[in-house]
Protein backbone atom coordinates (compact mmCIF):
# COMPACT_ATOMS: atom_id res chain seq x y z
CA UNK A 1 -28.88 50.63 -15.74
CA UNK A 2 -31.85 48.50 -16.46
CA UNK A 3 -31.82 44.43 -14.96
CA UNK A 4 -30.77 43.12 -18.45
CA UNK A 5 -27.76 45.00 -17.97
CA UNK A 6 -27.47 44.22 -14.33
CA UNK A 7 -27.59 40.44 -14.53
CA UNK A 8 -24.39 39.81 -15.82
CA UNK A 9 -22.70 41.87 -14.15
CA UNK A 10 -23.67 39.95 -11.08
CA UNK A 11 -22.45 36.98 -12.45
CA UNK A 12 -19.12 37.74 -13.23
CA UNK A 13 -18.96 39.32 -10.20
CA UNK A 14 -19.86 35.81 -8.56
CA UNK A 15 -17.33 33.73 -10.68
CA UNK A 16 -14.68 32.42 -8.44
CA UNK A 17 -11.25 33.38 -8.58
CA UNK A 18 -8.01 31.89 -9.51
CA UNK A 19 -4.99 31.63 -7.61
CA UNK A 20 -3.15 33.92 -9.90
CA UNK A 21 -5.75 36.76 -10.18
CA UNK A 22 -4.86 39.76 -13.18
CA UNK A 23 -5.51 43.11 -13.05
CA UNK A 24 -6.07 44.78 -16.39
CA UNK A 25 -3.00 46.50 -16.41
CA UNK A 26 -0.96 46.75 -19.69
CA UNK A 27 2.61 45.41 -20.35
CA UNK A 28 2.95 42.89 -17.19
CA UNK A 29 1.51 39.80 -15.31
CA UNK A 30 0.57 38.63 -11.90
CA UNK A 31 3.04 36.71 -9.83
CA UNK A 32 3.21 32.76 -10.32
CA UNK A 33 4.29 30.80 -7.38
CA UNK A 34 6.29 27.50 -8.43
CA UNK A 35 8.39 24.99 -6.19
CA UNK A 36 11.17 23.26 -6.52
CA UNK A 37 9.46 20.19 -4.98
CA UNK A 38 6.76 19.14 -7.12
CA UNK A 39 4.07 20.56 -3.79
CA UNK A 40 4.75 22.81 -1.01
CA UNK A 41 5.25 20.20 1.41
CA UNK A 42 8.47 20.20 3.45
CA UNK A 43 9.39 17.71 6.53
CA UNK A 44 11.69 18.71 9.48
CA UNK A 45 12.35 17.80 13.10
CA UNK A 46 11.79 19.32 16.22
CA UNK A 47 13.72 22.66 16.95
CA UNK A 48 15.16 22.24 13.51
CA UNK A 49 15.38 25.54 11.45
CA UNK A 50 13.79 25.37 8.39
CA UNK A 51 13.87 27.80 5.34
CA UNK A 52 11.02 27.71 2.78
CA UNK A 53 12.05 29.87 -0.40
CA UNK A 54 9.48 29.50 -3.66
CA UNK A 55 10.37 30.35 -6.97
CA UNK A 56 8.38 33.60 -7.70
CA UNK A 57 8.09 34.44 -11.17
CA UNK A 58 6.90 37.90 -12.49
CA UNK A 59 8.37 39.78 -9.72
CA UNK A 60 9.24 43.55 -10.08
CA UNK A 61 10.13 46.45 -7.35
CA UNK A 62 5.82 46.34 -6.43
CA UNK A 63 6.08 42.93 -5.35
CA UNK A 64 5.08 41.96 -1.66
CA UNK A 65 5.17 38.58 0.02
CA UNK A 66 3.28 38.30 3.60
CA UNK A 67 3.50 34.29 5.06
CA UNK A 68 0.76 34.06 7.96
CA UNK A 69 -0.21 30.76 10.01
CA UNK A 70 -3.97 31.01 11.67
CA UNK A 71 -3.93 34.40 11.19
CA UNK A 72 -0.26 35.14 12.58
CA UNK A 73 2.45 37.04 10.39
CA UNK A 74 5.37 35.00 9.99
CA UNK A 75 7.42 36.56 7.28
CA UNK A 76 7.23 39.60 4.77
CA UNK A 77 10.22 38.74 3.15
CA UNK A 78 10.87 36.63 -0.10
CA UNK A 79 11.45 33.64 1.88
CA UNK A 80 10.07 32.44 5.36
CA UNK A 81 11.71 30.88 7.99
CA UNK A 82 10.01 27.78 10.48
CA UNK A 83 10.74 26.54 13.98
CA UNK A 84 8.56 24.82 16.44
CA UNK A 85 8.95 22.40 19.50
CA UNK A 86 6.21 20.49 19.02
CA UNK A 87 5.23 17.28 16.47
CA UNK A 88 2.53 17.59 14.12
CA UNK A 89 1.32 19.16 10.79
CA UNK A 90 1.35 23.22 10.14
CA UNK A 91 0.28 24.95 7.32
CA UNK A 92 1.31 28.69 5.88
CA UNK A 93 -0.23 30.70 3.72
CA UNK A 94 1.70 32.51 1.10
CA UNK A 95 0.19 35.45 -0.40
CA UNK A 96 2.52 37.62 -3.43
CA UNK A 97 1.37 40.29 -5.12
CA UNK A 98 2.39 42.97 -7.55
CA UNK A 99 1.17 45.74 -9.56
CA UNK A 100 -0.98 43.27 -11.95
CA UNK A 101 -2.39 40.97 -9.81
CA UNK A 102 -1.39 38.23 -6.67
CA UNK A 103 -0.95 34.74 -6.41
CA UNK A 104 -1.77 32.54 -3.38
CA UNK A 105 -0.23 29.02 -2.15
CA UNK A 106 -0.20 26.90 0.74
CA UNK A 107 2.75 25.49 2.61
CA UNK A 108 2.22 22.41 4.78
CA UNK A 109 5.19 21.06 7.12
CA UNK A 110 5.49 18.07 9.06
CA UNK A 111 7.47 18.44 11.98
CA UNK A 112 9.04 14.89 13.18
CA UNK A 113 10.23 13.95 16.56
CA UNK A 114 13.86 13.50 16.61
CA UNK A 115 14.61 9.91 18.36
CA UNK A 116 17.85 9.03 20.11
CA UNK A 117 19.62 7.52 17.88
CA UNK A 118 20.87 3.54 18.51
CA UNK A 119 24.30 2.52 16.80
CA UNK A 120 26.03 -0.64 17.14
CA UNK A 121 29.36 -1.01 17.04
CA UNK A 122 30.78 -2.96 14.01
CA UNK A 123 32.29 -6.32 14.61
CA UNK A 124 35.79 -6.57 15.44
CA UNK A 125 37.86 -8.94 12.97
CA UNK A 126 42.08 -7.65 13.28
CA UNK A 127 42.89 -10.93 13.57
CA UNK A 128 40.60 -12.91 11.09
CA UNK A 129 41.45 -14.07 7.50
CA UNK A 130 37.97 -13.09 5.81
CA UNK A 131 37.59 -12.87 1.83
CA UNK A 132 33.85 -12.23 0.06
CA UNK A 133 33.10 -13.97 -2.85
CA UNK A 134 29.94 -12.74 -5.00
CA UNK A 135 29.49 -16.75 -6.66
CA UNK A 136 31.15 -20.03 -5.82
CA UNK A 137 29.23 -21.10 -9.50
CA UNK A 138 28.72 -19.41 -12.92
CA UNK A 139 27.37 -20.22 -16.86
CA UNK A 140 29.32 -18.11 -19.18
CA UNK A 141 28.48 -18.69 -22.98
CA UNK A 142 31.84 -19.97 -25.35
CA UNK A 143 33.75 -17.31 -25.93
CA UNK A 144 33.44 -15.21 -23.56
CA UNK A 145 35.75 -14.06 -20.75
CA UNK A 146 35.15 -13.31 -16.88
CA UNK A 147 37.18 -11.98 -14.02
CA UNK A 148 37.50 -13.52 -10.72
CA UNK A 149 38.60 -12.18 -7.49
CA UNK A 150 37.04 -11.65 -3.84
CA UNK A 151 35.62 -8.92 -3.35
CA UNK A 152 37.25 -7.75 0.12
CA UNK A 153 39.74 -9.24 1.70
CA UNK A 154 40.55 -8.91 5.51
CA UNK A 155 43.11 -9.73 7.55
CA UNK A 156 46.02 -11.29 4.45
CA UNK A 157 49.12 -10.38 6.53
CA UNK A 158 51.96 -11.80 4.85
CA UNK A 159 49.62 -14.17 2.62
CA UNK A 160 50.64 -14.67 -0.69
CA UNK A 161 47.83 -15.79 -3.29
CA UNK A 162 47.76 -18.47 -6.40
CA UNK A 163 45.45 -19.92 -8.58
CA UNK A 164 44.58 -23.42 -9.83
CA UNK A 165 42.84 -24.65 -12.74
CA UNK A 166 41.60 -28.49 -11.99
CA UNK A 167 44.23 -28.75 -9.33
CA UNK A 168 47.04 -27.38 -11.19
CA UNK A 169 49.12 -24.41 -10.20
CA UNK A 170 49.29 -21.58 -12.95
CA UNK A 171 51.59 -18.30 -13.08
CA UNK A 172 48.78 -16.42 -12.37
CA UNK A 173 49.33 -14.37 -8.50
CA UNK A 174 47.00 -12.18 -6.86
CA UNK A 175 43.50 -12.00 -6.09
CA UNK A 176 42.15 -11.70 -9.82
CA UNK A 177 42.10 -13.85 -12.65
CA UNK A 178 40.89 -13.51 -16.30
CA UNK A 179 39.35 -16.67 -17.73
CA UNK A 180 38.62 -17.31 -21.07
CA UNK A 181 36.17 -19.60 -22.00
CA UNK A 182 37.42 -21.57 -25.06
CA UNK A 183 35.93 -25.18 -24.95
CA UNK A 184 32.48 -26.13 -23.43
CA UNK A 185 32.74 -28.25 -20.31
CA UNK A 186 32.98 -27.31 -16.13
CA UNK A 187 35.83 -26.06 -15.18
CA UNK A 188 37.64 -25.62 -11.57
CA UNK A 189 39.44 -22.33 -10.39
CA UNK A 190 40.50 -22.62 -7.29
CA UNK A 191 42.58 -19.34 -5.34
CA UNK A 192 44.93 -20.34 -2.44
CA UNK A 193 45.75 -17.79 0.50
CA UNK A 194 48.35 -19.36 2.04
CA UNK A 195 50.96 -17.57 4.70
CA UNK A 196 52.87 -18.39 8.12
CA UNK A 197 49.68 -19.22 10.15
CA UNK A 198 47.59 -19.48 6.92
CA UNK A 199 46.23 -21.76 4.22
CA UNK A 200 42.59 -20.82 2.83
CA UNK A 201 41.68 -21.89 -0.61
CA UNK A 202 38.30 -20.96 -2.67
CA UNK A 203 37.38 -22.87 -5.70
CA UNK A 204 34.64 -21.08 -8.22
CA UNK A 205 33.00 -23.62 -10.76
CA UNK A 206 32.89 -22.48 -13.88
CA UNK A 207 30.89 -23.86 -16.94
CA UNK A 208 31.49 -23.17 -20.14
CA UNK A 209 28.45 -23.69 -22.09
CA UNK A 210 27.27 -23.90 -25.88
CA UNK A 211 27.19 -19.75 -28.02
CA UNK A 212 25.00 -17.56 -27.03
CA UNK A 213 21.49 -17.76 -28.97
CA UNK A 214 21.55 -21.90 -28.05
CA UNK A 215 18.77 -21.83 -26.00
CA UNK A 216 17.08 -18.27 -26.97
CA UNK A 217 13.66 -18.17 -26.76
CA UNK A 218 11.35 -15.92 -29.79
CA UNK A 219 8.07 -14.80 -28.08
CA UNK A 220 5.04 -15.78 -29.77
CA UNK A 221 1.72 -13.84 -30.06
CA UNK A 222 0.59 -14.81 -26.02
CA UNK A 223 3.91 -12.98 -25.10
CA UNK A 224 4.08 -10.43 -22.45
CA UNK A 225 6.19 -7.23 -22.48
CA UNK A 226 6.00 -7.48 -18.88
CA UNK A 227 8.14 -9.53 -16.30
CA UNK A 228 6.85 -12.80 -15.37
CA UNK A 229 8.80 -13.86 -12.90
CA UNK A 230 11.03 -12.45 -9.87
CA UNK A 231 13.77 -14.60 -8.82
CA UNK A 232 15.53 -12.77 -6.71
CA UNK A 233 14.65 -9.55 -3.80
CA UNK A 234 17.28 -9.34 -1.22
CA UNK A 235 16.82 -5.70 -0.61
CA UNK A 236 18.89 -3.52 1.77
CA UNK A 237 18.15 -2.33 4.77
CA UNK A 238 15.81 0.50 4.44
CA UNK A 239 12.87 2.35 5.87
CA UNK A 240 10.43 1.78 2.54
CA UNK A 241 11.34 -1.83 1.92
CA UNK A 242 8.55 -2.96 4.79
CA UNK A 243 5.62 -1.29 6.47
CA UNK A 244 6.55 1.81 4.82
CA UNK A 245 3.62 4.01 5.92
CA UNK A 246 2.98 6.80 3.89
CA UNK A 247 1.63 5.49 0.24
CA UNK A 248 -1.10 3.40 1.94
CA UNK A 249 -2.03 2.02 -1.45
CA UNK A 250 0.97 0.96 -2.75
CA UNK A 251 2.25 -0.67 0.85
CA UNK A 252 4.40 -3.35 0.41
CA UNK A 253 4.48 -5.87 3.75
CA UNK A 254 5.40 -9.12 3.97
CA UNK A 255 3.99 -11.40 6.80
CA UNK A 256 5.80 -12.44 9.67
CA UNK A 257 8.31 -15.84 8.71
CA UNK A 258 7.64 -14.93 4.91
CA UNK A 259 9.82 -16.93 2.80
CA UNK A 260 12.11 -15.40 -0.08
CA UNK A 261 9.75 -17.79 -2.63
CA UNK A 262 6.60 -15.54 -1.04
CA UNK A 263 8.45 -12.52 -0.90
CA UNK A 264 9.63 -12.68 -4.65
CA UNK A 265 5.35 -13.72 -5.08
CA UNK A 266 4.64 -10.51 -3.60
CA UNK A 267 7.09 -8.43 -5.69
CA UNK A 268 5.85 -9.63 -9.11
CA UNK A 269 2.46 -9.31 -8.26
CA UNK A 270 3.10 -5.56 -7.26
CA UNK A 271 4.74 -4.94 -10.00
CA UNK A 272 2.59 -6.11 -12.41
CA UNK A 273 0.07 -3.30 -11.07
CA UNK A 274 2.19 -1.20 -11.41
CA UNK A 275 3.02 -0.63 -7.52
CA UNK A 276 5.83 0.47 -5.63
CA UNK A 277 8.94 -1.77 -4.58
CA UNK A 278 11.58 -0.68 -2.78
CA UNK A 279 15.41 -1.87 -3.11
CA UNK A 280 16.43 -0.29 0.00
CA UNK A 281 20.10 1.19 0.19
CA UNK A 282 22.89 0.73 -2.08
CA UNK A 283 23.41 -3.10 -3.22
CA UNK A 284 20.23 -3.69 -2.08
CA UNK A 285 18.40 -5.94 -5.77
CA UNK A 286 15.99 -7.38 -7.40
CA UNK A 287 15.98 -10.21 -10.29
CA UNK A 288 12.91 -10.71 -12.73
CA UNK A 289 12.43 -12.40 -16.04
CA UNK A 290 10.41 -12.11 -18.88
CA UNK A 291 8.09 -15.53 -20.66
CA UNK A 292 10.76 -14.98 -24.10
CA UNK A 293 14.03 -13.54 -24.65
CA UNK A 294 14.06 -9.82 -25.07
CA UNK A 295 15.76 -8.67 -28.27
CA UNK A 296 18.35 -6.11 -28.70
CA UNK A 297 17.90 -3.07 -31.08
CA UNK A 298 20.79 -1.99 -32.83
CA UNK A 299 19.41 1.05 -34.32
CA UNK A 300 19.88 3.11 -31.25
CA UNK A 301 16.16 2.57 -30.44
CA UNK A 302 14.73 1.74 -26.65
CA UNK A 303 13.93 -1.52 -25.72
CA UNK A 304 13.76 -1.64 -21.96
CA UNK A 305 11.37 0.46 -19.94
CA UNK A 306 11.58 0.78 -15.89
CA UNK A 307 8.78 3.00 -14.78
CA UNK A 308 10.01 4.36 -10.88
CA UNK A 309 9.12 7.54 -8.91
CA UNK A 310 12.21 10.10 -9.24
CA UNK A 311 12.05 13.61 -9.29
CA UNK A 312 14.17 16.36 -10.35
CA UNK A 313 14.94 16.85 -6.68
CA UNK A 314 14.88 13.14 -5.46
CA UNK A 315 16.34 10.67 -7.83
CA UNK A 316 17.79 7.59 -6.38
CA UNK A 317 19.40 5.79 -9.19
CA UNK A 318 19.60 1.86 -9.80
CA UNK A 319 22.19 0.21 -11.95
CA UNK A 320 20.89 -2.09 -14.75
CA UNK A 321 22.13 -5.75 -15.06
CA UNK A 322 20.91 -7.92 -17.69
CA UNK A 323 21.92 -11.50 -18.65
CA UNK A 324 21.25 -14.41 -20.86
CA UNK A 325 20.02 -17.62 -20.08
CA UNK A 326 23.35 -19.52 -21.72
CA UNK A 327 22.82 -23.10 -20.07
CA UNK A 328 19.02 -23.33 -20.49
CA UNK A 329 17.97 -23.96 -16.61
CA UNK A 330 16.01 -20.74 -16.47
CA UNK A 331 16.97 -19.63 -13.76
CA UNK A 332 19.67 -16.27 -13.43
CA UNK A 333 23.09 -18.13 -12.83
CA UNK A 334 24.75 -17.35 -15.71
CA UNK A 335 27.22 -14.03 -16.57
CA UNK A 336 26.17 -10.33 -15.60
CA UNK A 337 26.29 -7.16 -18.06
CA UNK A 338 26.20 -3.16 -16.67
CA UNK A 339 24.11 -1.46 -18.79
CA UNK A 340 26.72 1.35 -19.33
CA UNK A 341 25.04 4.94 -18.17
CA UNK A 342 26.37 8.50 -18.38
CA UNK A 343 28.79 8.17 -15.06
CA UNK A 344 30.33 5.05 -16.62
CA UNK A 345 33.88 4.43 -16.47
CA UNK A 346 34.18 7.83 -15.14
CA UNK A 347 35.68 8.75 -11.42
CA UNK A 348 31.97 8.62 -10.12
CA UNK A 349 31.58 5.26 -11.10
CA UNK A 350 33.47 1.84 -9.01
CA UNK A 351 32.91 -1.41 -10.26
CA UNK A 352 33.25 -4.47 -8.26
CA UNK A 353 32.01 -2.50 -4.94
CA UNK A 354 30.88 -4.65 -1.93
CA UNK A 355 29.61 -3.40 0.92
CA UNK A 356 28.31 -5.56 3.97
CA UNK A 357 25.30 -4.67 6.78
CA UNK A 358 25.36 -5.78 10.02
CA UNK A 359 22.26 -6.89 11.83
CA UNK A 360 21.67 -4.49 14.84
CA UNK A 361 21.46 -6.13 18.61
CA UNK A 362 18.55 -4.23 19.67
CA UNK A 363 15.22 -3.17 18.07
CA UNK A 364 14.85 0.77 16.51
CA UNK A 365 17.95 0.88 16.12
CA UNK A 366 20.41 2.21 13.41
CA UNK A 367 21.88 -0.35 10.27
CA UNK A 368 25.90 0.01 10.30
CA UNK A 369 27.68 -0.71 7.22
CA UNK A 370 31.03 -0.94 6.02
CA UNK A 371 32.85 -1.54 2.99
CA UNK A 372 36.50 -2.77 1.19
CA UNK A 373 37.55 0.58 1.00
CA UNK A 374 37.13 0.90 5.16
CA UNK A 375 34.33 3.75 4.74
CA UNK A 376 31.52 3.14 6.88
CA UNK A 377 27.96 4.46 7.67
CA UNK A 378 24.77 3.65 9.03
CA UNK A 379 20.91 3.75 7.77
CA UNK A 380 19.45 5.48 10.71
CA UNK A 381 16.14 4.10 12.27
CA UNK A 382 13.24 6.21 11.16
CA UNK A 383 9.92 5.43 12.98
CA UNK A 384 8.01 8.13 11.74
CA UNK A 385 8.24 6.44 8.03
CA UNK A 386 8.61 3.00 9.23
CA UNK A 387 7.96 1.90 12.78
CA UNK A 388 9.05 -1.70 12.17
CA UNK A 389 11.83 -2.75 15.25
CA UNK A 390 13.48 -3.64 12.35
CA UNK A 391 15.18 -2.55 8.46
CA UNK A 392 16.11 -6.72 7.97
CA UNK A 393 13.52 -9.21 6.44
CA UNK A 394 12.77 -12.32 7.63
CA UNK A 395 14.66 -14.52 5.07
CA UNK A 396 17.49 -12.85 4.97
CA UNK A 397 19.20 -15.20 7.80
CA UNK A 398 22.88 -14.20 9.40
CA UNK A 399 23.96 -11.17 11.18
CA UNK A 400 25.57 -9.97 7.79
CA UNK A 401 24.25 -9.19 4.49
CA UNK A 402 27.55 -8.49 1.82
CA UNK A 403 26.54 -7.00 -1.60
CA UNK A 404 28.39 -6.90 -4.89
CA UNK A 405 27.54 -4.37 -7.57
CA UNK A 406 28.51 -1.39 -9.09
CA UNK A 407 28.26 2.07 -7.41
CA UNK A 408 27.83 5.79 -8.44
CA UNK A 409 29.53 8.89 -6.12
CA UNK A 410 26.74 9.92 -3.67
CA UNK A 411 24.82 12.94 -5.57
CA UNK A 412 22.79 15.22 -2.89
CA UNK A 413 22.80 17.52 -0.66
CA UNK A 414 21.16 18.44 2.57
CA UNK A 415 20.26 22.50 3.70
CA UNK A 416 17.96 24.23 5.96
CA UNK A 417 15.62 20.64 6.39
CA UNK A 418 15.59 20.33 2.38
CA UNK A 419 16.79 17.22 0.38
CA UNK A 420 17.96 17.53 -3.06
CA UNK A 421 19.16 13.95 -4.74
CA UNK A 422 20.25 15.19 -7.81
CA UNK A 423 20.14 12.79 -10.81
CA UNK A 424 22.17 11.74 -13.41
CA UNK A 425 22.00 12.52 -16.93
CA UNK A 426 21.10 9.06 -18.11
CA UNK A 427 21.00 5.42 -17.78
CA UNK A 428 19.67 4.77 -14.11
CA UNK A 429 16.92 3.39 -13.23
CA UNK A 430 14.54 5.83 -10.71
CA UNK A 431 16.75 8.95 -12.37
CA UNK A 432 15.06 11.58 -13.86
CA UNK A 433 17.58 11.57 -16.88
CA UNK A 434 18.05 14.73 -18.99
CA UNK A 435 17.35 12.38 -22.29
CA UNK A 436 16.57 9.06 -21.16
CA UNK A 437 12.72 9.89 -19.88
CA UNK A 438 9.17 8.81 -21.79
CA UNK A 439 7.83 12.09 -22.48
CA UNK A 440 4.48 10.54 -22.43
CA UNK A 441 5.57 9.49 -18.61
CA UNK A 442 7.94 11.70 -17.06
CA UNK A 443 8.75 8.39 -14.39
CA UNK A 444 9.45 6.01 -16.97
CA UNK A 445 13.23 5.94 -18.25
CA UNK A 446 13.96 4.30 -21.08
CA UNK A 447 16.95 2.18 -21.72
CA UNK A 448 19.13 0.66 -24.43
CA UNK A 449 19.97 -2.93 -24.04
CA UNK A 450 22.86 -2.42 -26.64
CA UNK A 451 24.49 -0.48 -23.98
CA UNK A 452 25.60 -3.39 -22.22
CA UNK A 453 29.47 -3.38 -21.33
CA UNK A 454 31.63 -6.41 -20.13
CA UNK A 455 33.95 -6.65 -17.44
CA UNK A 456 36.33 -4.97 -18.98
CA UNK A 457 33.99 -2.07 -20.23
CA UNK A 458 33.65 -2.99 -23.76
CA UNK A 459 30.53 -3.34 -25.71
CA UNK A 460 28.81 -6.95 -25.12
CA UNK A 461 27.32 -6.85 -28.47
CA UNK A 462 24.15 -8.87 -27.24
CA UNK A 463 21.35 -10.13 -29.49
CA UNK A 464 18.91 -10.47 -26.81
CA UNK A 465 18.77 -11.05 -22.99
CA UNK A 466 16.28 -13.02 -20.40
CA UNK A 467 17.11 -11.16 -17.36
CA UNK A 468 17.48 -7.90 -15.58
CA UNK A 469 18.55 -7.28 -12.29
CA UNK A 470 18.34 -3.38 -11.10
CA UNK A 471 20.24 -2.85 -7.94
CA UNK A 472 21.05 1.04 -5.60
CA UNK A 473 23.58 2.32 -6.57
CA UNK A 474 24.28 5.07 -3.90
CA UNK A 475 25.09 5.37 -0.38
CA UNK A 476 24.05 8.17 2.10
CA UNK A 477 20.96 9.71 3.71
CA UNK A 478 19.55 12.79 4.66
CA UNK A 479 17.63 13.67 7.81
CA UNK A 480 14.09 13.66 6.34
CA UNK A 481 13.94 11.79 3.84
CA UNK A 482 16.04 8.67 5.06
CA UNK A 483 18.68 6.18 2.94
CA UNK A 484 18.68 6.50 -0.53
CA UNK A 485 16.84 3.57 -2.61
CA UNK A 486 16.21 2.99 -5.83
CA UNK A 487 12.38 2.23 -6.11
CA UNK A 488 11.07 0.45 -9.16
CA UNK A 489 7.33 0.14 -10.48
CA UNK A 490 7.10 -1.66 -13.34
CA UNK A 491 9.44 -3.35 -15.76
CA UNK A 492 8.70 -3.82 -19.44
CA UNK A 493 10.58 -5.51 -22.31
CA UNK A 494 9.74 -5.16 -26.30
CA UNK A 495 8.58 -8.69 -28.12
């Protein structure tokens, strides 16, 4: 063999190899190592058992697995199983291989110290009339209808109810009332509770004001497509709403005594990079607005984008709200529309859900919550992703939040130190949707504003909107990964 021959022989010889490296064998290929999670990274705490399983394609009766850690032989099996006592970081090596060739990964696992958990107990109230109301004031356009009611009531006894419009009794009893808005002008609805030992009344202002489109407003060639403005954050309690640790970049804190004008500040300016904010647990919101009023395509063509973070194993969905400015003020105070998604007016769905959060006593400790149903449940305190004393921002004042919205059935699951969130098929904000997704973006969903449904479910027939409002619509948790919260990176309209 002469050195002409040699030379490249050397070289190929030198190239470096894949992870996935072939034999020249006909009729098969190497193994390909793929995870359910988009990396091999899994999270567990101490003493917890923990099962790591890949998904192994190309596998035939030659195939061998061997898991090792610094040199050690954990596993030869298909799957490996992980234990330890100690905090910290560990990483296994996965080698598969088969008659064609062999495939190598890395596992890495963060093992978490399990803290004693803190609960307070929830308030007592066996005694105390209580109702929740989610306005005391509202703009509705003419024409249009609204329900009223509280949403939980406590402690009614023998109370019966009645309503009053301007002072004057109607035949309407109960908690609810449909209200038709047929003549601009303000209008007073007031509900009585009244029993043995018990007279409460609520009144709700209502104003009536001129058709939709009155005060619409085109966008003109300096328009944005993205949000100007956020109104309103009054998220949750959750561990990524403050001080959330891991995506150092996109960190979202808020200094101590920060006011809800500086929080909302904050917000728009991360999402108009394109950063992360967190909603924290279910109810948990945000408002924003855009500089003209958004239009609404009829042709079954998308018109709102909401770019978020979900994952085919970790979506945590957010209703969409939108409304229209109706009495010109420019500000959100006016009637609410559910963008309707694929759970809608099924069994998974509950409208007019409230839930309420107490403040906990003592710092690191556990969030309880209960709602009108009587179902209860706690975010749990988890310093390892947030080591704030506290899930509860500064200008949210009271020892109770109450939230009003929509929610979806809790979708996930919890095995072996693995999450899986599973998503819906479409509509939900943070939901990796099976038809709703940018295919240029795979975390940006895309949404039709004609899909907005009115209190009653039926299409609101909208020809454009000036807010949204995208608020968590699931409860629950799982050990590793915390409460479930809708997260939300950018919002974008159409001109």
């Amino acid at each position: 063999m002469n050195r002409h021959t040699l030379l490249p022989l050397l070289l190929l010889l030198l190239l470096p190899t894949a992870c996935s490296e072939k034999t020249e064998l006909p009729g098969g290929e190497p193994p390909v190592i793929t995870w359910r999670l988009t990396a091999a990274r899994f999270t567990c705490y101490q003493r917890e058992v923990l099962s790591i399983v890949p998904d192994v394609l190309n596998t035939d009766e030659t195939t061998r697995w061997t898991w090792t850690m610094n040199g050690e032989v954990l596993s030869r099996e298909d799957h490996c199983t992980f234990q330890s006592e100690t905090v910290g970081e560990y990483f296994i090596q996965l080698n598969v291989t088969n008659q064609f060739g062999q495939a190598n990964d890395e596992v890495k696992v963060t093992v978490m110290e399990k803290e004693e958990e803190l609960v307070d107990n929830i308030p007592d109230n066996d005694s105390v009339f209580a109702w929740r109301w989610p306005f005391t004031e509202i703009n509705i356009p003419l024409g249009r209808s609204i329900r009223l009611r509280p949403y939980r009531v406590e402690n009614a006894h023998d109370a019966t109810f009645r309503w009053y419009i301007n002072g004057q009794p109607t035949e309407e009893s109960g908690t609810a009332l449909q209200f038709s808005g047929q003549e601009e002008g303000s209008v007073e609805l007031t509900l009585r509770a009244q029993g043995d030992t018990l007279m409460r009344e609520q009144t709700i202002r209502l104003n009536v004001c001129p058709p939709a489109g009155t005060y619409r407003r085109p966008a003109t060639a300096s328009s944005s497509t993205l949000v100007n403005r956020v109104y309103e954050y009054q998220p949750a309690p959750g561990h990524q709403v403050n001080g959330y640790i891991v995506i150092n970049s996109e960190r979202l804190n808020f200094p101590g005594g920060c006011t809800h004008e500086q929080a909302c500040d904050t917000v728009l300016s991360h999402l108009q990079k394109g950063m992360m904010i967190s909603l924290g647990a279910c109810g948990g919101y945000l408002i924003a607005g855009f500089d003209h009023s958004l239009p609404v395509a009829h042709d079954g063509s998308y018109d709102l984008f909401i770019k978020a973070n979900p994952f085919s194993y970790q979506s945590e969905p957010g209703i969409i709200w939108v409304s229209q400015d109706v009495n010109g003020d420019g500000l959100p105070n006016d009637l609410w529309y559910e963008l309707a998604g694929s759970e809608y007016d099924t069994p998974r769905h509950q409208k007019e859900y409230c839930l309420t959060y107490y403040r906990p006593s003592r710092p690191r400790s556990a969030t309880v919550w209960k709602d009108a149903d009587g179902e209860q449940d706690v975010i749990p305190y988890m310093s390892y992703w947030n080591p704030q004393p506290y899930y509860w921002q500064d200008w949210q004042s009271g020892k109770e939040l109450t939230f009003f919205c929509s929610r979806l059935a809790s979708n996930y699951t919890y095995e072996h130190g693995i999450s899986d969130i599973k998503p819906y098929p479409w509509g939900y904000a943070d939901n990796l949707g099976e038809t709703d997704m940018d295919p240029q973006d795979a975390r940006r969903g895309c949404f039709r504003l004609s899909n907005a449904r009115t209190w009653d479910g039926q299409p609101a027939n909208l020809e454009y909107i000036d807010f949204v409002k995208i608020q968590t619509a699931e409860t629950g948790w799982t050990p590793n990964l915390g409460d479930i919260s809708t997260e939300v990176y950018m919002i974008e309209g159409r001109k």
